[in-house]
N, C-alpha and C. Protein backbone atom coordinates (compact mmCIF):
# COMPACT_ATOMS: atom_id res chain seq x y z
N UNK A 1 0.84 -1.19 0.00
CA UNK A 1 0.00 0.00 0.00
C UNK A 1 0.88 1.24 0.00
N UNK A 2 -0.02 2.34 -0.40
CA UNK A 2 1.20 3.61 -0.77
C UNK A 2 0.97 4.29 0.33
N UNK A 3 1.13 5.72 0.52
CA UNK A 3 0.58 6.55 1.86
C UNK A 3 -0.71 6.46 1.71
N UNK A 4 -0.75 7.29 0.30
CA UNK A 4 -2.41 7.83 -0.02
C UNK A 4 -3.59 6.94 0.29
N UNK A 5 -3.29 5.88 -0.15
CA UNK A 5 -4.25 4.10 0.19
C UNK A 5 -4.16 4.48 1.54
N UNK A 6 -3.06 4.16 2.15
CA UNK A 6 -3.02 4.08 3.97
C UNK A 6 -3.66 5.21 5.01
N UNK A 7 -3.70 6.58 4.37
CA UNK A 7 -4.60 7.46 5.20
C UNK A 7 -5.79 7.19 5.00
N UNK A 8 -6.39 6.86 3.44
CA UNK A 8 -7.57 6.60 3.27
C UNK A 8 -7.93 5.43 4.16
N UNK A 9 -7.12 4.07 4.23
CA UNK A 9 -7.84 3.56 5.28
C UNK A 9 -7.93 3.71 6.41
N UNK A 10 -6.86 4.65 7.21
CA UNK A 10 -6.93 4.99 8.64
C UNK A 10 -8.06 6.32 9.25
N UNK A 11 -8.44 6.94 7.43
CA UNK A 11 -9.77 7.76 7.67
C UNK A 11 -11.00 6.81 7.98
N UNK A 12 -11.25 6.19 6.98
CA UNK A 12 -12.10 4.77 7.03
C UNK A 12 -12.55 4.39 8.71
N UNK A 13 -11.27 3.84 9.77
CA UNK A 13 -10.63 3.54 10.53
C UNK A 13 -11.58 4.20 11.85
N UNK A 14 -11.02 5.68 11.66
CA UNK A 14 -11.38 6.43 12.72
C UNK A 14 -12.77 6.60 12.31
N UNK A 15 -12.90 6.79 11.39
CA UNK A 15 -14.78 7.36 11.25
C UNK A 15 -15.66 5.66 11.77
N UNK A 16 -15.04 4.82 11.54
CA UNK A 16 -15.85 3.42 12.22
C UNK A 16 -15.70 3.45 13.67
N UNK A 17 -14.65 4.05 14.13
CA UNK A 17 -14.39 4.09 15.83
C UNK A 17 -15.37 5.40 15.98
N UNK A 18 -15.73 6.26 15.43
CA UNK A 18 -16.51 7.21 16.34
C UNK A 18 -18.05 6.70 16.34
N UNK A 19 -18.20 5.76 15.24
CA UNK A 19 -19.56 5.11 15.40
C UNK A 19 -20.05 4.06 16.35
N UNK A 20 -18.87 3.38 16.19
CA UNK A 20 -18.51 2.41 17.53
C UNK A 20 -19.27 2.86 18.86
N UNK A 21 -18.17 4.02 18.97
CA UNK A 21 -18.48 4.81 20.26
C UNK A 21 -19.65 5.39 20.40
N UNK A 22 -20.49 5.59 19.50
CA UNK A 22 -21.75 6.32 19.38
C UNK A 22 -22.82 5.32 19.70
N UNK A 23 -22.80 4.21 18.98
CA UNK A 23 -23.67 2.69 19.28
C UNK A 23 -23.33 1.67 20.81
N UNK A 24 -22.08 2.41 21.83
CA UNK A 24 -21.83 1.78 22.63
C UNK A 24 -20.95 0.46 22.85
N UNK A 25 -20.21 0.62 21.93
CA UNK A 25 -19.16 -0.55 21.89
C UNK A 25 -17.52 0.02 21.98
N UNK A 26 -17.48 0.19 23.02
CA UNK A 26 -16.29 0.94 24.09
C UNK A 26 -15.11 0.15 23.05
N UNK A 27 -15.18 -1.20 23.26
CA UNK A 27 -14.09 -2.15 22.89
C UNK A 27 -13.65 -1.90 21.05
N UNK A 28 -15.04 -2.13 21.02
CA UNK A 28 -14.88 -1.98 19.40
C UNK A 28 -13.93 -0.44 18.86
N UNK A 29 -14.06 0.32 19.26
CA UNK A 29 -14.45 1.99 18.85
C UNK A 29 -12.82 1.98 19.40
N UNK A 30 -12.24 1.40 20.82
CA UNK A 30 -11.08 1.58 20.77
C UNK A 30 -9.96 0.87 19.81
N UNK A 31 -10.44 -0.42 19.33
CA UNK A 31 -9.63 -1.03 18.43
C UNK A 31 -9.53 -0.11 17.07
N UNK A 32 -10.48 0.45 16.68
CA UNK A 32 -10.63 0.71 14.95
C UNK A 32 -10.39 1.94 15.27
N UNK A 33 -9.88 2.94 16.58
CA UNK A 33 -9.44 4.35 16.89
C UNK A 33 -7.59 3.41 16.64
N UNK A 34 -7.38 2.43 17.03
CA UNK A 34 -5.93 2.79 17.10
C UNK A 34 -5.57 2.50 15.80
N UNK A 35 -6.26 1.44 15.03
CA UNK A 35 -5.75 0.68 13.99
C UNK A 35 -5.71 2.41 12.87
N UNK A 36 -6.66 2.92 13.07
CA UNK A 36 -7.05 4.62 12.43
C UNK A 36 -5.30 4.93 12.56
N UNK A 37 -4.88 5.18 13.92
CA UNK A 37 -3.47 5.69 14.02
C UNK A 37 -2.37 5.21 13.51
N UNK A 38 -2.76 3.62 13.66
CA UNK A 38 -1.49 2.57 13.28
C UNK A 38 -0.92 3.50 11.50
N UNK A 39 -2.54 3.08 10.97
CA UNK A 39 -2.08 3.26 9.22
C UNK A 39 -1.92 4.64 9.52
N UNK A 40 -2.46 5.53 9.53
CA UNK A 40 -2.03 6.77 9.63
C UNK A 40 -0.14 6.96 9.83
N UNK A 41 0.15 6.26 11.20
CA UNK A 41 1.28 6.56 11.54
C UNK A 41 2.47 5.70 10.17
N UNK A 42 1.96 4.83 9.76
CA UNK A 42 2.51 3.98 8.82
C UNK A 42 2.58 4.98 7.33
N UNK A 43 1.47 5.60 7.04
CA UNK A 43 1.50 6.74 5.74
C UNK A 43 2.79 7.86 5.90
N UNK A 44 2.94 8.64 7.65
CA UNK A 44 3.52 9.25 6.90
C UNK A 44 4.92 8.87 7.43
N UNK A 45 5.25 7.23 8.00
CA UNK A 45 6.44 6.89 7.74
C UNK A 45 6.55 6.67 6.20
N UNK A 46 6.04 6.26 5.42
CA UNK A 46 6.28 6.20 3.88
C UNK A 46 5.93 6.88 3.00
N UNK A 47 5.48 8.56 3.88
CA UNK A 47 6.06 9.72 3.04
C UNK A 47 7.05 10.32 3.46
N UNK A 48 7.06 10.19 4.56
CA UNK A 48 8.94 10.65 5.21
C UNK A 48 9.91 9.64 4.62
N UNK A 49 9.94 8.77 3.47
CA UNK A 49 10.55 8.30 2.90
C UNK A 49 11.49 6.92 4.05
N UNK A 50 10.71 6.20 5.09
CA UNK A 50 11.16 5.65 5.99
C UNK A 50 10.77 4.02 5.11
N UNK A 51 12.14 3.48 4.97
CA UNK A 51 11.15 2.27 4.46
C UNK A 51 12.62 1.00 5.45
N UNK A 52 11.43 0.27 5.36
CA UNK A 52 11.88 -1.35 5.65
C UNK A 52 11.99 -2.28 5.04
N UNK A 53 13.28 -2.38 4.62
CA UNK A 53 12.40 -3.88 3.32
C UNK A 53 11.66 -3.83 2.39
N UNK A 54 11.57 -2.59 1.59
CA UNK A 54 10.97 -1.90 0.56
C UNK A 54 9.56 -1.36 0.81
N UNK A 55 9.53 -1.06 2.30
CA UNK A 55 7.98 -0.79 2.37
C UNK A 55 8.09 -0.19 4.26
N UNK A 56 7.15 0.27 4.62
CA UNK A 56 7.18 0.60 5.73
C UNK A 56 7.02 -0.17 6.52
N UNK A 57 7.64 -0.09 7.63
CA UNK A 57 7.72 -1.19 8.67
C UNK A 57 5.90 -1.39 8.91
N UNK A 58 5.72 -2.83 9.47
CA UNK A 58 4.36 -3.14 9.51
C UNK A 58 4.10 -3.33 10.97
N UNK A 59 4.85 -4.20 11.60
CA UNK A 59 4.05 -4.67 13.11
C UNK A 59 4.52 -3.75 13.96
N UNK A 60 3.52 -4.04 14.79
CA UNK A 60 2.80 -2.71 15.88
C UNK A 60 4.46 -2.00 16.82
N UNK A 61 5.12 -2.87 16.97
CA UNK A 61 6.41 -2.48 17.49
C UNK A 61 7.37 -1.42 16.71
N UNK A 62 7.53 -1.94 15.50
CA UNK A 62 8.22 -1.37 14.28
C UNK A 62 7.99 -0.11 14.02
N UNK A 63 6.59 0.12 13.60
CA UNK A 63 5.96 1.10 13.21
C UNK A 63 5.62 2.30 14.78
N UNK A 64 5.51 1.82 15.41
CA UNK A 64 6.02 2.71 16.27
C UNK A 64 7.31 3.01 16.59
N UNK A 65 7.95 2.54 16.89
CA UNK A 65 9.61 2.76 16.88
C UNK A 65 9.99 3.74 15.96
N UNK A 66 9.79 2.97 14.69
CA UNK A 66 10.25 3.86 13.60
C UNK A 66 9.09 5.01 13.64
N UNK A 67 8.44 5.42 14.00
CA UNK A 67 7.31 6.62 14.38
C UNK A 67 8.15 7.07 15.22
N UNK A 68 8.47 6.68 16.24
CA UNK A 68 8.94 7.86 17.33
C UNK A 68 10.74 8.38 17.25
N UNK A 69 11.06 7.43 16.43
CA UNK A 69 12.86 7.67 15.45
C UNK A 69 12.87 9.01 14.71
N UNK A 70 12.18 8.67 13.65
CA UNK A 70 12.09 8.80 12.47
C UNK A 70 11.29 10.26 12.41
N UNK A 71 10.02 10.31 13.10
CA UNK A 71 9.32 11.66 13.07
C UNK A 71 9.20 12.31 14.32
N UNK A 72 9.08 11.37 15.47
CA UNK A 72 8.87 12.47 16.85
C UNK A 72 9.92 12.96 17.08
N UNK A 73 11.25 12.09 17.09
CA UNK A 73 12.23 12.56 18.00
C UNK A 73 13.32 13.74 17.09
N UNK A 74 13.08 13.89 15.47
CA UNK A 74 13.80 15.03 15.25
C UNK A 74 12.48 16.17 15.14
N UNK A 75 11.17 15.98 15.57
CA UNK A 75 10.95 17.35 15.48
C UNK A 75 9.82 17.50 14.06
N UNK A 76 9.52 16.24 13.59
CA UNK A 76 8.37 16.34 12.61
C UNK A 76 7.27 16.27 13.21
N UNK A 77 6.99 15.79 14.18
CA UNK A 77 6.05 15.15 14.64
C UNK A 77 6.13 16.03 16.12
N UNK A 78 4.97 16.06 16.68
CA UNK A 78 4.77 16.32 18.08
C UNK A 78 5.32 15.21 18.83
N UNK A 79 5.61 15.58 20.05
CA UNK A 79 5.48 14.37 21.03
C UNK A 79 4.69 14.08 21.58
N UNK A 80 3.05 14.92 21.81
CA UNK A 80 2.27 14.32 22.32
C UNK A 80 1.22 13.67 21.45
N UNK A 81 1.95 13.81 20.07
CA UNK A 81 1.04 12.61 18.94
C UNK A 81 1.57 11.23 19.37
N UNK A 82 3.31 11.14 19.53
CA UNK A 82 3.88 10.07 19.70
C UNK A 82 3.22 9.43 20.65
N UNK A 83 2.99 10.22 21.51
CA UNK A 83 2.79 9.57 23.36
C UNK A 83 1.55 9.37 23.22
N UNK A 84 0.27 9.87 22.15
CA UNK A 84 -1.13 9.46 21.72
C UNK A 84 -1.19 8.39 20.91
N UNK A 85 -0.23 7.53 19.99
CA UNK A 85 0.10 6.85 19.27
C UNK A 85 0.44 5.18 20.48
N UNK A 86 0.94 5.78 21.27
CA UNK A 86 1.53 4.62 22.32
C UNK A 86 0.39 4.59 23.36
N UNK A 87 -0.19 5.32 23.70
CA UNK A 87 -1.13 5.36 24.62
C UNK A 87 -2.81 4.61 23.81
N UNK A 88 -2.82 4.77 22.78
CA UNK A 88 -3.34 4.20 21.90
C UNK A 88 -3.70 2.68 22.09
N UNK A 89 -2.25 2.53 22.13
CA UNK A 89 -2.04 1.05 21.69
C UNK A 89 -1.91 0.15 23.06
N UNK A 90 -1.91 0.74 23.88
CA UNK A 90 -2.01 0.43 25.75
C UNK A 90 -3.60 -0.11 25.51
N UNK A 91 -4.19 0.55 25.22
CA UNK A 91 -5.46 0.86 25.46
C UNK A 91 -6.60 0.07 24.59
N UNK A 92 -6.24 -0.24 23.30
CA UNK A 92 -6.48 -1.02 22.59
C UNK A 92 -5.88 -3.14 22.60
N UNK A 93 -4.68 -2.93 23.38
CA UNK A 93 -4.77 -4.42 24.27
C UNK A 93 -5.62 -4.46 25.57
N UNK A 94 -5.93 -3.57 26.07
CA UNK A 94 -6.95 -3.64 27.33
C UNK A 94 -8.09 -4.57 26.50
N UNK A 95 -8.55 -3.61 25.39
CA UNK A 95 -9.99 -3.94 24.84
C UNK A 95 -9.62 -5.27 24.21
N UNK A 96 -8.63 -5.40 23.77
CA UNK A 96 -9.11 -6.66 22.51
C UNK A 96 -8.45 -7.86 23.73
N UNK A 97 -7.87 -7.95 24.43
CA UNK A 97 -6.95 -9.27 24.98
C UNK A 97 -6.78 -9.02 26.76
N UNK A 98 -7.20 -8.20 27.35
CA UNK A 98 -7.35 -8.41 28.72
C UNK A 98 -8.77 -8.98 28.91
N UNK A 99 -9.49 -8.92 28.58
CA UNK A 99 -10.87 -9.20 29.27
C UNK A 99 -11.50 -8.49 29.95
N UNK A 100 -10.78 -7.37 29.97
CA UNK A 100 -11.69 -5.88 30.71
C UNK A 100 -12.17 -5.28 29.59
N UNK A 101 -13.43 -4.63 30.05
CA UNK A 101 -13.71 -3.25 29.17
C UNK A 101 -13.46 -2.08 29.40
N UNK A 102 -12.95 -1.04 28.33
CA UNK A 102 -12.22 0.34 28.44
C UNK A 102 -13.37 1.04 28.78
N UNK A 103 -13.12 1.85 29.29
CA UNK A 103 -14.58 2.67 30.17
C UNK A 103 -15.09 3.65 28.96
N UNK A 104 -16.12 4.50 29.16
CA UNK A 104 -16.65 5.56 28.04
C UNK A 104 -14.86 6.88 28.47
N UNK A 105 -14.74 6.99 29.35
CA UNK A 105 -13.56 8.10 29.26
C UNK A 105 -12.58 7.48 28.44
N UNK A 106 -12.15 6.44 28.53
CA UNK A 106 -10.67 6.03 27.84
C UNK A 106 -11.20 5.97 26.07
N UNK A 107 -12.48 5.43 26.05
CA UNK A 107 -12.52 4.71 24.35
C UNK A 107 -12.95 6.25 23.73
N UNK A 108 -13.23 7.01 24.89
CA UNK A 108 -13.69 8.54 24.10
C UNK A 108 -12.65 9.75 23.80
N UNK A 109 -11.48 9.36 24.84
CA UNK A 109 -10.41 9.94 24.49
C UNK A 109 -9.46 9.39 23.29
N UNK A 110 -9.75 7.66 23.22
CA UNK A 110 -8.75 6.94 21.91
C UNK A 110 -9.88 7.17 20.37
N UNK A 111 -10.91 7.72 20.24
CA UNK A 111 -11.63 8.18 19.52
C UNK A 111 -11.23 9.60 18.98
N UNK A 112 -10.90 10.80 19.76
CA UNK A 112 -10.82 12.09 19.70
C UNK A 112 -9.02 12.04 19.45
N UNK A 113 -8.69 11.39 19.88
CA UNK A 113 -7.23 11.26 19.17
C UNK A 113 -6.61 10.74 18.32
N UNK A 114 -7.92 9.71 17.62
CA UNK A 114 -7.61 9.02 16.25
C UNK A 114 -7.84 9.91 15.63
N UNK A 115 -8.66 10.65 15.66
CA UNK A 115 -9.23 11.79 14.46
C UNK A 115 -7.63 12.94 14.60
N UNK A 116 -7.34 13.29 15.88
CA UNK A 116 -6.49 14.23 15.63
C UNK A 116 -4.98 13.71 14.82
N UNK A 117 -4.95 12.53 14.90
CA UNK A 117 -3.56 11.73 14.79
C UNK A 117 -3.85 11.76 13.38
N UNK A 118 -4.86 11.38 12.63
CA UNK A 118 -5.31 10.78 11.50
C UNK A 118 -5.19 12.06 10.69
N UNK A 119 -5.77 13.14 10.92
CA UNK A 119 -5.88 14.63 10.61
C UNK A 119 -4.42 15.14 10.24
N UNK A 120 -3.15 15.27 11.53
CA UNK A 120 -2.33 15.23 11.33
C UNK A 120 -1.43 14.92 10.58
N UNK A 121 -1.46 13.32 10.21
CA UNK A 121 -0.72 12.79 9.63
C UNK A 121 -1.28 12.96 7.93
N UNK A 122 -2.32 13.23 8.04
CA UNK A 122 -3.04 13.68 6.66
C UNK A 122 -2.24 14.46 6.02
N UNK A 123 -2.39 15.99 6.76
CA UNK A 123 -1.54 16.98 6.44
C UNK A 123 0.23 16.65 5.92
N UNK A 124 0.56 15.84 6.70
CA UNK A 124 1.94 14.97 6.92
C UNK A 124 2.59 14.84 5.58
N UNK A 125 1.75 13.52 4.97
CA UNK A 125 1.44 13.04 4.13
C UNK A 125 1.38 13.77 2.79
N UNK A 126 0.61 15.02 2.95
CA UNK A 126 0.59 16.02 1.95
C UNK A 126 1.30 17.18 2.30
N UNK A 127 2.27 17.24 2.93
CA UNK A 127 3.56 18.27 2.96
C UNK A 127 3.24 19.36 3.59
N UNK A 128 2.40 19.34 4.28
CA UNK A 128 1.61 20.53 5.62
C UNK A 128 2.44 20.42 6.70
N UNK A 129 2.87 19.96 6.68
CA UNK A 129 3.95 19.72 8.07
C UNK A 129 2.98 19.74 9.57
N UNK A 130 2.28 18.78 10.08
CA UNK A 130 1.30 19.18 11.11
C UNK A 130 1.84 18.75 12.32
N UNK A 131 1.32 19.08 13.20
CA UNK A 131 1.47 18.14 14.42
C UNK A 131 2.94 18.24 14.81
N UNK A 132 3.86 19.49 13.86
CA UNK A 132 5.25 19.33 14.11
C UNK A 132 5.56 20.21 15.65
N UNK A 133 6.73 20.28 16.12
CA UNK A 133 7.09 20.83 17.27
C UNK A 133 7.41 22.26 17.23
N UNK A 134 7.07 23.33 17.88
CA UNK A 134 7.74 24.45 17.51
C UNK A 134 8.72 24.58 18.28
């Protein structure tokens, strides 16, 4: 997949997590808020020209790593996208593999930060420079 494919599905992504959250499925709404960030964060590693093996790193470790390398830590990226990106993904093993459910505060905050992450990296993606540090 290219960037352009990959925001489109991490728009996709987040707009299914705010419905989620709207119909009451805490769990659901937090999974398809992070997976929103994952591709997002994956687009604009492979418009920042970050590749792995001819393509952007894929699993959830990687792609963060190389997210917080690659764009937070010189200054493309915010750090509190990074730290929304990881907090994300805390939060989204609660829902899918602890056996707890994420409360309406947590799946409503990993909702409102898929959109901002997703937004961001949009801009990213298309040479807006967002979400960068001043």
């Amino acid at each position: 997949m290219n960037a352009a494919e990959l925001i489109t599905k991490a728009t996709r992504a987040a707009e299914s997590a705010a419905l989620l959250l709207g119909a009451g499925d805490l769990d659901g709404a937090c999974n398809r808020a992070y997976y929103a960030m994952f591709d997002a964060a994956r687009a604009a590693l492979l418009a920042a020209g970050v590749q792995m093996g001819g393509e952007a790193p894929r699993t959830h470790g990687g792609v963060i790593s190389a997210f917080s390398l690659h764009l937070v830590k010189p200054g493309r990226v915010s750090l509190e996208l990074g730290r929304a990106l990881n907090r994300a993904e805390e939060i989204r093993l609660v829902a899918d593999y602890k056996g707890e459910s994420v409360d309406q505060k947590h799946a409503a905050w990993a909702v409102a930060q898929a959109t901002a992450f997703v937004q961001a990296m949009l801009e990213s993606v298309n040479g807006d420079s967002p979400g960068q540090q001043k």
